[in-house]
C-alpha atoms as a PDB file:
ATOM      1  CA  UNK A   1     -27.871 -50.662  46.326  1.00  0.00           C
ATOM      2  CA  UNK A   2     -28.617 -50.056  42.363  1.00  0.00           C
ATOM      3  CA  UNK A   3     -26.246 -52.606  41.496  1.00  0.00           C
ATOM      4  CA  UNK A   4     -27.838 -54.886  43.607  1.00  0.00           C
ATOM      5  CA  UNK A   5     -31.205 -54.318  42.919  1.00  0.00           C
ATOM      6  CA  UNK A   6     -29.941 -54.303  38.921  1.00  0.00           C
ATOM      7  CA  UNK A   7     -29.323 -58.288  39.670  1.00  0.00           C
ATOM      8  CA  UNK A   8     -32.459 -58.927  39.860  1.00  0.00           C
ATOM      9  CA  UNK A   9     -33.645 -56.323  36.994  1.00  0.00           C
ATOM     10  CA  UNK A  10     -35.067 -53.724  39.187  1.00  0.00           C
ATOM     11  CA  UNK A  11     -33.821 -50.672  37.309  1.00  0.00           C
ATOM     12  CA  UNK A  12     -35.837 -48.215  39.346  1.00  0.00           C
ATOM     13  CA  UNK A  13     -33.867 -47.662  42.595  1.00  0.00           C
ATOM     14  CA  UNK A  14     -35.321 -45.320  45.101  1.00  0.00           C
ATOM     15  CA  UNK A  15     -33.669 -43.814  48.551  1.00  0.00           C
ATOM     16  CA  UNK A  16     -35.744 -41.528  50.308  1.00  0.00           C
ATOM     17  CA  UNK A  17     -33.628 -39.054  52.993  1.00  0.00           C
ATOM     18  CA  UNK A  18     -34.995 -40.101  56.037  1.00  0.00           C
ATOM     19  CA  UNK A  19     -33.013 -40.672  59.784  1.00  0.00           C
ATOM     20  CA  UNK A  20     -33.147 -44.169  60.163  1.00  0.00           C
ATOM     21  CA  UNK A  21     -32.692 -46.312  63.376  1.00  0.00           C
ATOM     22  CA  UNK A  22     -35.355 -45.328  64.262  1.00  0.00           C
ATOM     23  CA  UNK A  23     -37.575 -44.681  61.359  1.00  0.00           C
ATOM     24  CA  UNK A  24     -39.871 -41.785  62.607  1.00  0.00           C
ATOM     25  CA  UNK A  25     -43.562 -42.244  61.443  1.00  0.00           C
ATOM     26  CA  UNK A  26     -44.405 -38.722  60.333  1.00  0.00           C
ATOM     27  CA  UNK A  27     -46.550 -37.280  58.451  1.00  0.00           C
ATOM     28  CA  UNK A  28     -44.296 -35.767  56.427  1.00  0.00           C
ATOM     29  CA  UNK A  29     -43.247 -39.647  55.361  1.00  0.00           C
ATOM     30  CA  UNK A  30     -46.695 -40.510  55.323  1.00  0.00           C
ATOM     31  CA  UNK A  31     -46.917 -37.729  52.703  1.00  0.00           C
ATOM     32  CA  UNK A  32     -44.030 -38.862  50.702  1.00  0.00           C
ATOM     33  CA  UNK A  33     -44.774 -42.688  50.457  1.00  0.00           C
ATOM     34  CA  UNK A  34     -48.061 -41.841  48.996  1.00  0.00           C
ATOM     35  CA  UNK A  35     -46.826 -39.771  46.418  1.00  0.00           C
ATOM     36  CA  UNK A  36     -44.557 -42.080  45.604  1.00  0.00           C
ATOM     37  CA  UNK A  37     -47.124 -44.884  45.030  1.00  0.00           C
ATOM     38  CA  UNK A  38     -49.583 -42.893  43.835  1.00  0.00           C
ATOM     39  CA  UNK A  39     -47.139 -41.849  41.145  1.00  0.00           C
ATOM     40  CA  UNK A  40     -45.209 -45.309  40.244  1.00  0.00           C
ATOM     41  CA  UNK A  41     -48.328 -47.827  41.217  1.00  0.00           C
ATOM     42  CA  UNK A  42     -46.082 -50.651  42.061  1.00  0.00           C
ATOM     43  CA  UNK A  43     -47.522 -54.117  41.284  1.00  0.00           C
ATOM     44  CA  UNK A  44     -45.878 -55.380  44.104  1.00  0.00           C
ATOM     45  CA  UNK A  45     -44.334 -53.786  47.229  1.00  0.00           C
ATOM     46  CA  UNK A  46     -41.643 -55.843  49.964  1.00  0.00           C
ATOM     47  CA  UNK A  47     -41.289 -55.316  52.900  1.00  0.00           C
ATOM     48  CA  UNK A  48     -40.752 -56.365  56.303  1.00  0.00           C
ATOM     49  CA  UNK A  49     -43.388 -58.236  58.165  1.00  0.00           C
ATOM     50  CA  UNK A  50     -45.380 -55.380  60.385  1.00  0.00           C
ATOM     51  CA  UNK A  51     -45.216 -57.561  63.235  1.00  0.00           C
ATOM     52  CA  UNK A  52     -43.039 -59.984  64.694  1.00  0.00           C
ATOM     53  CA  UNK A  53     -44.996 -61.674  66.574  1.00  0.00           C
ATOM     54  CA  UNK A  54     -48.986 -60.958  65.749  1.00  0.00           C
ATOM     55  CA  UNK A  55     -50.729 -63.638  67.332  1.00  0.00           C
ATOM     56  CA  UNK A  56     -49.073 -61.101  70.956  1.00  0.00           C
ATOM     57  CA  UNK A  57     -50.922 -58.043  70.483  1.00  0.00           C
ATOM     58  CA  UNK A  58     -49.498 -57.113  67.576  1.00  0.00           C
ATOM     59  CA  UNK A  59     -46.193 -55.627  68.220  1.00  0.00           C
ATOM     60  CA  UNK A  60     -43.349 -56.335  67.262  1.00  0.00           C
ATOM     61  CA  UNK A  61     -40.681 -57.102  70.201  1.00  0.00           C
ATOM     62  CA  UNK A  62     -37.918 -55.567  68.795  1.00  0.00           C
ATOM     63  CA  UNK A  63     -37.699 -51.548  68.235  1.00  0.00           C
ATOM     64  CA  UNK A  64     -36.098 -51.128  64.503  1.00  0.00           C
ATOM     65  CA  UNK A  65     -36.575 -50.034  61.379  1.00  0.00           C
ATOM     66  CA  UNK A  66     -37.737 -52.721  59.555  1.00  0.00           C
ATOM     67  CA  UNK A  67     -40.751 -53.658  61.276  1.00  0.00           C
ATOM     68  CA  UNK A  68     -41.622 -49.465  61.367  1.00  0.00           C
ATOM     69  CA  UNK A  69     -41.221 -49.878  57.614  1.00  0.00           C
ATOM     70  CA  UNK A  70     -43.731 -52.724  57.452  1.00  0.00           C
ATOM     71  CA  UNK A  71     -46.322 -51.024  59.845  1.00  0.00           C
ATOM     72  CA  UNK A  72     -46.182 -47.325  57.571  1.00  0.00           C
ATOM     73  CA  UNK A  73     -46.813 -49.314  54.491  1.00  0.00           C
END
């Protein structure tokens, strides 16, 4: 992952020690993700859409990580 983040210049490589698959939306994470921006202030933050599909209900059809990742951000 750091080598392929270094690609593109990101030098600052971070893997937090979560269970994945699915991502759990604790507040323990909740916890961490704010410290985490609170103490780098990104400029800009990726991530995967929230929502597959928003204009139906808002949720996303699929049950993964990436979405989850999008909606605790």
């Amino acid at each position: 992952m750091q080598r392929a983040c270094g690609v593109f210049g990101i030098t600052d490589v971070l893997a937090l020690l979560f269970t994945d698959n699915p991502l759990e939306a604790t507040p323990e994470l909740h916890r961490i993700l704010m410290d985490i921006f609170y103490e780098v202030r990104p400029h800009i933050v990726i991530a995967h859409a929230p929502f597959n599909f928003p204009h139906h209900n808002l949720v996303s059809l699929f049950r993964n990580d990436h979405p989850a990742t999008g909606q605790l951000l």
